[in-house]
Every structure is written in C-alpha cells, then in structure tokens.
PDB file of N, CA and C in Angstrom:
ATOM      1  N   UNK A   1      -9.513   8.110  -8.487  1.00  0.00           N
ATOM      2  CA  UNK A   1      -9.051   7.428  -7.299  1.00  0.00           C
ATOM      3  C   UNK A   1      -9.081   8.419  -6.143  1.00  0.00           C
ATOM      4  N   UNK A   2      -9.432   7.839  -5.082  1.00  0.00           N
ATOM      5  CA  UNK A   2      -9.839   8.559  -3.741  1.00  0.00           C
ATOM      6  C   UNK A   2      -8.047   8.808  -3.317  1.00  0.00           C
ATOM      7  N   UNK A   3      -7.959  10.273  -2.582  1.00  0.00           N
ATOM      8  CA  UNK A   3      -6.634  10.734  -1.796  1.00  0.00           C
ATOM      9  C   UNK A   3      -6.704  10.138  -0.230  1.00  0.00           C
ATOM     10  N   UNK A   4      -5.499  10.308  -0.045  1.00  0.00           N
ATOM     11  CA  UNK A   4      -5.460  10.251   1.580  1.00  0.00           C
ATOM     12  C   UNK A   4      -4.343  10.936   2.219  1.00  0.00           C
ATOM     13  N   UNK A   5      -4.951  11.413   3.150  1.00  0.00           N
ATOM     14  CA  UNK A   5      -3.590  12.341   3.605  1.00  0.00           C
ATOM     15  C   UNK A   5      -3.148  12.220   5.220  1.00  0.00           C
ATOM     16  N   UNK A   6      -1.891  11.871   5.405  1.00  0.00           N
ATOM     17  CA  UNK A   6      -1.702  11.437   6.691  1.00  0.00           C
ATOM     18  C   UNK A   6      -1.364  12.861   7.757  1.00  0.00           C
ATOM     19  N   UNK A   7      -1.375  13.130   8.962  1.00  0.00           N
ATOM     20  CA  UNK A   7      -1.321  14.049   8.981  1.00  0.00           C
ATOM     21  C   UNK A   7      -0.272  13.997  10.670  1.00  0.00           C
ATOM     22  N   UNK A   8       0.569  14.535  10.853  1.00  0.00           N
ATOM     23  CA  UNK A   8       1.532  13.880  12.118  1.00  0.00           C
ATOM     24  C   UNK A   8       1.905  13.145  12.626  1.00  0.00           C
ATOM     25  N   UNK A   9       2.135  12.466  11.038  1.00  0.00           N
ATOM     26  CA  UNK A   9       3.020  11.053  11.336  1.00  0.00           C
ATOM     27  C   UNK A   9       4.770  11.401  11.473  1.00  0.00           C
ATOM     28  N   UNK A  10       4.851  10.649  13.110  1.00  0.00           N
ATOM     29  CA  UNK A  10       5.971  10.619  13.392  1.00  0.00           C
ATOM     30  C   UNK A  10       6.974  10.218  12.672  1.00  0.00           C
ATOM     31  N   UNK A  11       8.646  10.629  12.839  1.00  0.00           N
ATOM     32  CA  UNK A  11       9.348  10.820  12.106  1.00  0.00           C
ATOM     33  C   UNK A  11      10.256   9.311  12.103  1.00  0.00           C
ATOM     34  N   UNK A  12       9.871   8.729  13.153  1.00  0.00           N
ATOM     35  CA  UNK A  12      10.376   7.402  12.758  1.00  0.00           C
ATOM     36  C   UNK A  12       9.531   6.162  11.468  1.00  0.00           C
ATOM     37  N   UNK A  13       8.508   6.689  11.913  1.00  0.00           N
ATOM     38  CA  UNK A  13       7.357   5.480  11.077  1.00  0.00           C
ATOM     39  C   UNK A  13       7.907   6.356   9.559  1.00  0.00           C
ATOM     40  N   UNK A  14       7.842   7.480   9.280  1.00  0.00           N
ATOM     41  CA  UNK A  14       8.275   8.444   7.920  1.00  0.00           C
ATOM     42  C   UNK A  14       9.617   7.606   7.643  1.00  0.00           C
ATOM     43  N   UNK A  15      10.155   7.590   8.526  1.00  0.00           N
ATOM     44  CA  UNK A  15      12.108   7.213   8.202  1.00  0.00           C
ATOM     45  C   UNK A  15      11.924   5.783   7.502  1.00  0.00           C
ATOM     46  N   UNK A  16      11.175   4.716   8.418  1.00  0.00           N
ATOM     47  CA  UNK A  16      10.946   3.179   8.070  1.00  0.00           C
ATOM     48  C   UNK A  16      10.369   3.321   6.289  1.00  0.00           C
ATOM     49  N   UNK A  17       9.316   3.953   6.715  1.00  0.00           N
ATOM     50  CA  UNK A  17       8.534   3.859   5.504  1.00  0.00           C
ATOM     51  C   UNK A  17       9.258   4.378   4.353  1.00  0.00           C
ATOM     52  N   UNK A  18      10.370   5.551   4.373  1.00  0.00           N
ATOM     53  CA  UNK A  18      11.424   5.740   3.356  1.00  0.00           C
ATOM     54  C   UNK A  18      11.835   4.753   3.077  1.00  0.00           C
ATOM     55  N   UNK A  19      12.636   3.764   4.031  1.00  0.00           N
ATOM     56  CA  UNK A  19      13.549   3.004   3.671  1.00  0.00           C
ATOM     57  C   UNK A  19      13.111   1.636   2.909  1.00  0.00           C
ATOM     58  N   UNK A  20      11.442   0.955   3.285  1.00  0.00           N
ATOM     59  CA  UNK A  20      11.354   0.501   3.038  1.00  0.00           C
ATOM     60  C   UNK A  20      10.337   0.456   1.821  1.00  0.00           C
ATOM     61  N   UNK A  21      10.239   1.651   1.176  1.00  0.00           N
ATOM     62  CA  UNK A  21       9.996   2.156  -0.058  1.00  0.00           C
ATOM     63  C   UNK A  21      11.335   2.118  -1.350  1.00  0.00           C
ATOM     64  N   UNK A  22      12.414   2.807  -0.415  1.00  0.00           N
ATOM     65  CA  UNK A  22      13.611   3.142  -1.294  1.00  0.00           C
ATOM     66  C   UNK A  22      13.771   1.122  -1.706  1.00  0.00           C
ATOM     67  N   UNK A  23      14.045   0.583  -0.771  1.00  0.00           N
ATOM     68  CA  UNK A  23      13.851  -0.999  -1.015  1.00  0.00           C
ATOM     69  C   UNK A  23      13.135  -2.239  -2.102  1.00  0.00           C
ATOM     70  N   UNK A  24      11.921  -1.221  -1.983  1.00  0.00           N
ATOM     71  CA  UNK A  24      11.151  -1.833  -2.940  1.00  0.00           C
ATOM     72  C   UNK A  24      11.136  -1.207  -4.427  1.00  0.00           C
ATOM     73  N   UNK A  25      11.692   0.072  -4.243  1.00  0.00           N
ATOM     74  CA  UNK A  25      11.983   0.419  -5.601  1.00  0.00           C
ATOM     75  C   UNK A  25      10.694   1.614  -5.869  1.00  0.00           C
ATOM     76  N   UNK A  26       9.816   1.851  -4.726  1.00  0.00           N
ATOM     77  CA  UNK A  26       8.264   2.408  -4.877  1.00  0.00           C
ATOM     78  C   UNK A  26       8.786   3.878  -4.352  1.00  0.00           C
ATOM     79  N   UNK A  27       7.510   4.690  -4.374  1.00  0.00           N
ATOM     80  CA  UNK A  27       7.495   5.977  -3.595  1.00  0.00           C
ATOM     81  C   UNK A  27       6.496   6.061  -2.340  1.00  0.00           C
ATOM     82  N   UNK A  28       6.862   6.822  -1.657  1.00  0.00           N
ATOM     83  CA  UNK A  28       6.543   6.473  -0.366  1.00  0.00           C
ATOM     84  C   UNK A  28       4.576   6.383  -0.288  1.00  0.00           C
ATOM     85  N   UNK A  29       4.356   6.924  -1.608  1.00  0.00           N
ATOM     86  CA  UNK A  29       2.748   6.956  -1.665  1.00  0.00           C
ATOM     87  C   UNK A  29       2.703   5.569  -2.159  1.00  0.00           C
ATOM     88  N   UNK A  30       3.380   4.687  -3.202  1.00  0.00           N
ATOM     89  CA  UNK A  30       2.899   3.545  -3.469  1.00  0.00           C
ATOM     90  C   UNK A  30       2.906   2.872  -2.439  1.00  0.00           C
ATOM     91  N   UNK A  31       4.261   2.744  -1.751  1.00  0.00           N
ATOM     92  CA  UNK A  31       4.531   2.105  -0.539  1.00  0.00           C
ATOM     93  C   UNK A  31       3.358   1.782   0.774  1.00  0.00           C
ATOM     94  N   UNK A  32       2.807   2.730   1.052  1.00  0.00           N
ATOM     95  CA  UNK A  32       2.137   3.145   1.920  1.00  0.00           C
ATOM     96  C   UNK A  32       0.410   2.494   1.263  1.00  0.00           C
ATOM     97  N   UNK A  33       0.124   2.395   0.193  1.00  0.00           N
ATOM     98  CA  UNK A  33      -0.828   1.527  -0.332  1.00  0.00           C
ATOM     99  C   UNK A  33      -0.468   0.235  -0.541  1.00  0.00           C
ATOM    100  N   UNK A  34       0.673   0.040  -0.582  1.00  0.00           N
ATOM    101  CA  UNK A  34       1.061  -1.743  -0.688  1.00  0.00           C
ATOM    102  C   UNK A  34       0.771  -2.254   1.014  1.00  0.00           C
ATOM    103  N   UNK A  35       1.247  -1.564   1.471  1.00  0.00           N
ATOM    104  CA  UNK A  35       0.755  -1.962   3.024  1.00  0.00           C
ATOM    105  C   UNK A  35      -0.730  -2.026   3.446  1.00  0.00           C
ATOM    106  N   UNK A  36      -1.059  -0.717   3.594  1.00  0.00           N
ATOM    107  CA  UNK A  36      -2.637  -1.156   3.515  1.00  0.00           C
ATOM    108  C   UNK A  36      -3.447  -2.341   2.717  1.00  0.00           C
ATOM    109  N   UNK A  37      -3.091  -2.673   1.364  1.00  0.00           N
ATOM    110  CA  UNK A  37      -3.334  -3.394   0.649  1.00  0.00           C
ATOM    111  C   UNK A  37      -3.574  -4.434   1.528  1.00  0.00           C
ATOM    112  N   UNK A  38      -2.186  -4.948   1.454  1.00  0.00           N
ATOM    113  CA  UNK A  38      -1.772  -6.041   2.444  1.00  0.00           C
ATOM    114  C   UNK A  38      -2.359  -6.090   3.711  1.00  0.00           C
ATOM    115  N   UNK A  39      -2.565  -5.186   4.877  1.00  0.00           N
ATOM    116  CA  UNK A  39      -2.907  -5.558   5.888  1.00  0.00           C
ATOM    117  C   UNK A  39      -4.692  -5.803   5.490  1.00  0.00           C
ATOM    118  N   UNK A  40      -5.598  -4.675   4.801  1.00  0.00           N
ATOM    119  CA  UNK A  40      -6.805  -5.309   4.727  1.00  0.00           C
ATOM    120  C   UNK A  40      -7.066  -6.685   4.087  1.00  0.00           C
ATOM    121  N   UNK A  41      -6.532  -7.174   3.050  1.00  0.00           N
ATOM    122  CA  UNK A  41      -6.574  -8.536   2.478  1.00  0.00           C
ATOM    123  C   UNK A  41      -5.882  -9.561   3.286  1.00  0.00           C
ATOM    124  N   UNK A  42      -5.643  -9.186   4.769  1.00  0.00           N
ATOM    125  CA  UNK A  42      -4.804 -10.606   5.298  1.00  0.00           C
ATOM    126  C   UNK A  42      -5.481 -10.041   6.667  1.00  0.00           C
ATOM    127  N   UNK A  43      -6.473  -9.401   6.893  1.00  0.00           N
ATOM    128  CA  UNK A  43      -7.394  -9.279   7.731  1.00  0.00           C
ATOM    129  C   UNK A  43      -7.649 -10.541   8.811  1.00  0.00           C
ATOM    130  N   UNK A  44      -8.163 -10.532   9.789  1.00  0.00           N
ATOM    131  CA  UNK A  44      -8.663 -11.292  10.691  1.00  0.00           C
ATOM    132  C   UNK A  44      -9.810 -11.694  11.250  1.00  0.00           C
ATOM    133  N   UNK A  45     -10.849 -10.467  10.650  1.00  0.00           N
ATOM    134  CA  UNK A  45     -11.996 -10.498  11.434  1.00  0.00           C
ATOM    135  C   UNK A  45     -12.557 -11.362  10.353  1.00  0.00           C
ATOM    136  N   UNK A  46     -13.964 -11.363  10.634  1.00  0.00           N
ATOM    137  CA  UNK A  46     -15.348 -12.418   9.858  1.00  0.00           C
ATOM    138  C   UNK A  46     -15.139 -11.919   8.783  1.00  0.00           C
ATOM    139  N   UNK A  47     -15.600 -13.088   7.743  1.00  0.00           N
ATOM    140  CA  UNK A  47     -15.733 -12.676   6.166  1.00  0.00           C
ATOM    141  C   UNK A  47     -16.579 -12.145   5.969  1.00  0.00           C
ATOM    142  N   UNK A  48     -16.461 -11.046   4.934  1.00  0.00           N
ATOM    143  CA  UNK A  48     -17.787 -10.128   4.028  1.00  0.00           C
ATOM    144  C   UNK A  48     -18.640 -10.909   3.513  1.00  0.00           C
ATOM    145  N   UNK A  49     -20.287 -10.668   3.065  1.00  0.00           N
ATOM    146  CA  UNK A  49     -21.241 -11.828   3.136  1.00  0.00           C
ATOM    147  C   UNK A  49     -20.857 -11.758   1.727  1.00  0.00           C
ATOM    148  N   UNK A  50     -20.172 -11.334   0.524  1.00  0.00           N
ATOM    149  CA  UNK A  50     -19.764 -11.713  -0.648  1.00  0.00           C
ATOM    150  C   UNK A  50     -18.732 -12.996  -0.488  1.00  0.00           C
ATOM    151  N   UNK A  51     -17.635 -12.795   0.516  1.00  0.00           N
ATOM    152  CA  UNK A  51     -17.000 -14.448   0.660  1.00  0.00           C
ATOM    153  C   UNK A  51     -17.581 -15.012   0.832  1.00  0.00           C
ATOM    154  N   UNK A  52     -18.451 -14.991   2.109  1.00  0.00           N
ATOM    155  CA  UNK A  52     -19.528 -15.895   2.211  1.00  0.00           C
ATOM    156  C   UNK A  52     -19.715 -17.093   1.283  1.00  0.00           C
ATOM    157  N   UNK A  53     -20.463 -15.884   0.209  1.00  0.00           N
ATOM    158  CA  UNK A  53     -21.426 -16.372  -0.823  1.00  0.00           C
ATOM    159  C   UNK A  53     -20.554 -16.750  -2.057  1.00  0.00           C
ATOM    160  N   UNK A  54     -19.139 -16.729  -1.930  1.00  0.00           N
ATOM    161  CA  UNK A  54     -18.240 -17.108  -2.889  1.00  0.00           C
ATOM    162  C   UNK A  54     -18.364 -18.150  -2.950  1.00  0.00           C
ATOM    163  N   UNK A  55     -17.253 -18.519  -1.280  1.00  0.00           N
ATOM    164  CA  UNK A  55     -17.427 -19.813  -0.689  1.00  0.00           C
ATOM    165  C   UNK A  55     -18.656 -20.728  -0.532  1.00  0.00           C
ATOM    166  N   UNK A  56     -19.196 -20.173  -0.632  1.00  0.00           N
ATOM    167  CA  UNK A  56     -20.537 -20.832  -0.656  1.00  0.00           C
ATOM    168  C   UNK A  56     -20.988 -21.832  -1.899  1.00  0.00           C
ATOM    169  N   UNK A  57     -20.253 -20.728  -3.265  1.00  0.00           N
ATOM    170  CA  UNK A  57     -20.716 -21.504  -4.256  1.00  0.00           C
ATOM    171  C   UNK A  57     -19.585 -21.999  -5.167  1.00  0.00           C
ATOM    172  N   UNK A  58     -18.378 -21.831  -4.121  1.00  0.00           N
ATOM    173  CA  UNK A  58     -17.040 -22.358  -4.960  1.00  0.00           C
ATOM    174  C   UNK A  58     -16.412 -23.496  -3.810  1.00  0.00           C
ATOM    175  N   UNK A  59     -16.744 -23.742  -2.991  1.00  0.00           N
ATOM    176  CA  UNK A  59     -15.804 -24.177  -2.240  1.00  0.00           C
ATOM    177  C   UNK A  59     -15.835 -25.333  -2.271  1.00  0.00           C
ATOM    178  N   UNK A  60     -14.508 -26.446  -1.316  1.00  0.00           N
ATOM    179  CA  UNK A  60     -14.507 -27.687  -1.801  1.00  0.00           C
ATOM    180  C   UNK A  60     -15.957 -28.442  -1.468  1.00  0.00           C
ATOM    181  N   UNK A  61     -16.667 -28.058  -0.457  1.00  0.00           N
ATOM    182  CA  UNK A  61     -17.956 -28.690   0.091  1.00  0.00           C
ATOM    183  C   UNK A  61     -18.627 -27.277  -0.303  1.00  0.00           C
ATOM    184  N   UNK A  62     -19.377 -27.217  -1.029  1.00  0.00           N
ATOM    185  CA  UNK A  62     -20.869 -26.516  -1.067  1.00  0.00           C
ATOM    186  C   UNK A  62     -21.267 -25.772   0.406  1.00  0.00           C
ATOM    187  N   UNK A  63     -21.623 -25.024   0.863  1.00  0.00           N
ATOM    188  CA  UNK A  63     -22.204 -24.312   2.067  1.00  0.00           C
ATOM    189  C   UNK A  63     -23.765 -24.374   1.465  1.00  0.00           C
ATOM    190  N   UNK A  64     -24.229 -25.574   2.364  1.00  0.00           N
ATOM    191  CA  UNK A  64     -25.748 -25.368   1.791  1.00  0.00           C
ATOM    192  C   UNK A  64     -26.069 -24.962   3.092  1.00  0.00           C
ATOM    193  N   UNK A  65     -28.178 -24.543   2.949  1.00  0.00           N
ATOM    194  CA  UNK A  65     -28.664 -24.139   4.017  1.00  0.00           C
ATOM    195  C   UNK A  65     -28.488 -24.726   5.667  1.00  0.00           C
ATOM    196  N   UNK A  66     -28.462 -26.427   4.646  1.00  0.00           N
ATOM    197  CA  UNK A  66     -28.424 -27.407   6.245  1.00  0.00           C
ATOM    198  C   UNK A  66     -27.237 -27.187   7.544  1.00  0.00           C
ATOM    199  N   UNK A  67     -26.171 -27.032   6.210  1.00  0.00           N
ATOM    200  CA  UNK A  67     -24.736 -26.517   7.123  1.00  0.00           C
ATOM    201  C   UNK A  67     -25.270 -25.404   7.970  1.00  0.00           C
ATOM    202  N   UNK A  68     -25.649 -24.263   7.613  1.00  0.00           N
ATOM    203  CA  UNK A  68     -25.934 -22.654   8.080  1.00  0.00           C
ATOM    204  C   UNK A  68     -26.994 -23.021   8.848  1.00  0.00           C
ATOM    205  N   UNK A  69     -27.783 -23.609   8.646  1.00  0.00           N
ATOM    206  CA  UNK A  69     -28.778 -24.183  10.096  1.00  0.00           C
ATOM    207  C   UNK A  69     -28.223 -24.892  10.926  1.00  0.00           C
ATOM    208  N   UNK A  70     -27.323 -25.979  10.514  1.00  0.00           N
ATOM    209  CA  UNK A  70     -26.527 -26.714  12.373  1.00  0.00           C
ATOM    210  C   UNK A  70     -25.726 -25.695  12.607  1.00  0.00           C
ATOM    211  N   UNK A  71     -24.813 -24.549  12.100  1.00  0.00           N
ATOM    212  CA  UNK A  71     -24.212 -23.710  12.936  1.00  0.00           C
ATOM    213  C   UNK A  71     -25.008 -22.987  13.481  1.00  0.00           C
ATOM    214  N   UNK A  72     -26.046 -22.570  13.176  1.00  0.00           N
ATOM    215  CA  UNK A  72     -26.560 -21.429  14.198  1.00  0.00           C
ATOM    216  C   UNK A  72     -27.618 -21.933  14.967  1.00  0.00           C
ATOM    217  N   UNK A  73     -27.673 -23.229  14.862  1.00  0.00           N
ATOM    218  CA  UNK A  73     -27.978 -24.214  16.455  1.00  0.00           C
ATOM    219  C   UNK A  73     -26.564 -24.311  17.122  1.00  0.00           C
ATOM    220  N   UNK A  74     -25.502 -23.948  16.852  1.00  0.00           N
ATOM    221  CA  UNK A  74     -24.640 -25.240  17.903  1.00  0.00           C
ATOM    222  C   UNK A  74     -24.064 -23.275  18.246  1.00  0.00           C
ATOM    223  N   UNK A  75     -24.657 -22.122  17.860  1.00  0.00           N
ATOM    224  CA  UNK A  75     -24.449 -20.776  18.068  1.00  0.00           C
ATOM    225  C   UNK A  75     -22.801 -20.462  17.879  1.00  0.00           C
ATOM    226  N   UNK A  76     -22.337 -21.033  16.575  1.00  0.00           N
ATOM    227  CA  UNK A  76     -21.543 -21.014  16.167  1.00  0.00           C
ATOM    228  C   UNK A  76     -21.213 -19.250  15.002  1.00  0.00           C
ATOM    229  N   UNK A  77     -20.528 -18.638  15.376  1.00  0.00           N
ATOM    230  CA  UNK A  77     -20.283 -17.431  14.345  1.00  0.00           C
ATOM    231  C   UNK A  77     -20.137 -17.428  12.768  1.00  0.00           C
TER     232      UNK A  77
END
C-alpha cells in the first residue's frame, strides 16, 4: 500500500481530525483515509469511462449507441 505524508497541516484541522478520529474509534491515519475515501467516491465531476460502461451495461435503460449519438447532437456532456 502506497504512504502519504501530510506536511504543515495546521493545528486546528490536526485538533478536528483528533477528535473526530478519537469518535470513531480510528487513528488519525485511518481517519484521514475514511475521508478521502469518502470525498473521492461522492465526487462531483463526470463519470470514469468504466461507469460509463457499467452503466451502460447495467442500467435500468441500456445506454445504446443511438442514446450517445442524440447527446452529442443536442452537445450534451
């Protein structure tokens, strides 16, 4: 597993992140990956072309080509 090392992180975000480690019962390294976790999986931007292609082949309507051709006539993202 890849490290990460934070490096002058202020002493309030340190204090929060204690407390809300001591809270969860974690250490401030699990803690600090439950967040990240969380913020990349509840992301905002466009889906990866693997959702895409999830959705594509799981979803309640099928994403066929025809769909992906009227959106990128009507220059839809």
């Amino acid at each position: 597993m890849s490290g990460l090392l934070i490096k002058e992180l202020p002493k309030d975000l340190h204090r929060r992140l204690r407390l809300r480690a001591k809270a969860s019962h974690r250490s401030l390294g699990r803690e600090a990956l439950v967040i990240i976790q969380e913020a990349l999986n509840d992301r905002a931007g466009p889906p990866t072309l693997m959702e895409v292609d999830q959705l594509r082949q799981k979803g309640a309507q099928p994403l066929t080509d025809a769909i992906l051709e009227a959106a990128r006539k009507d220059r839809r993202p």
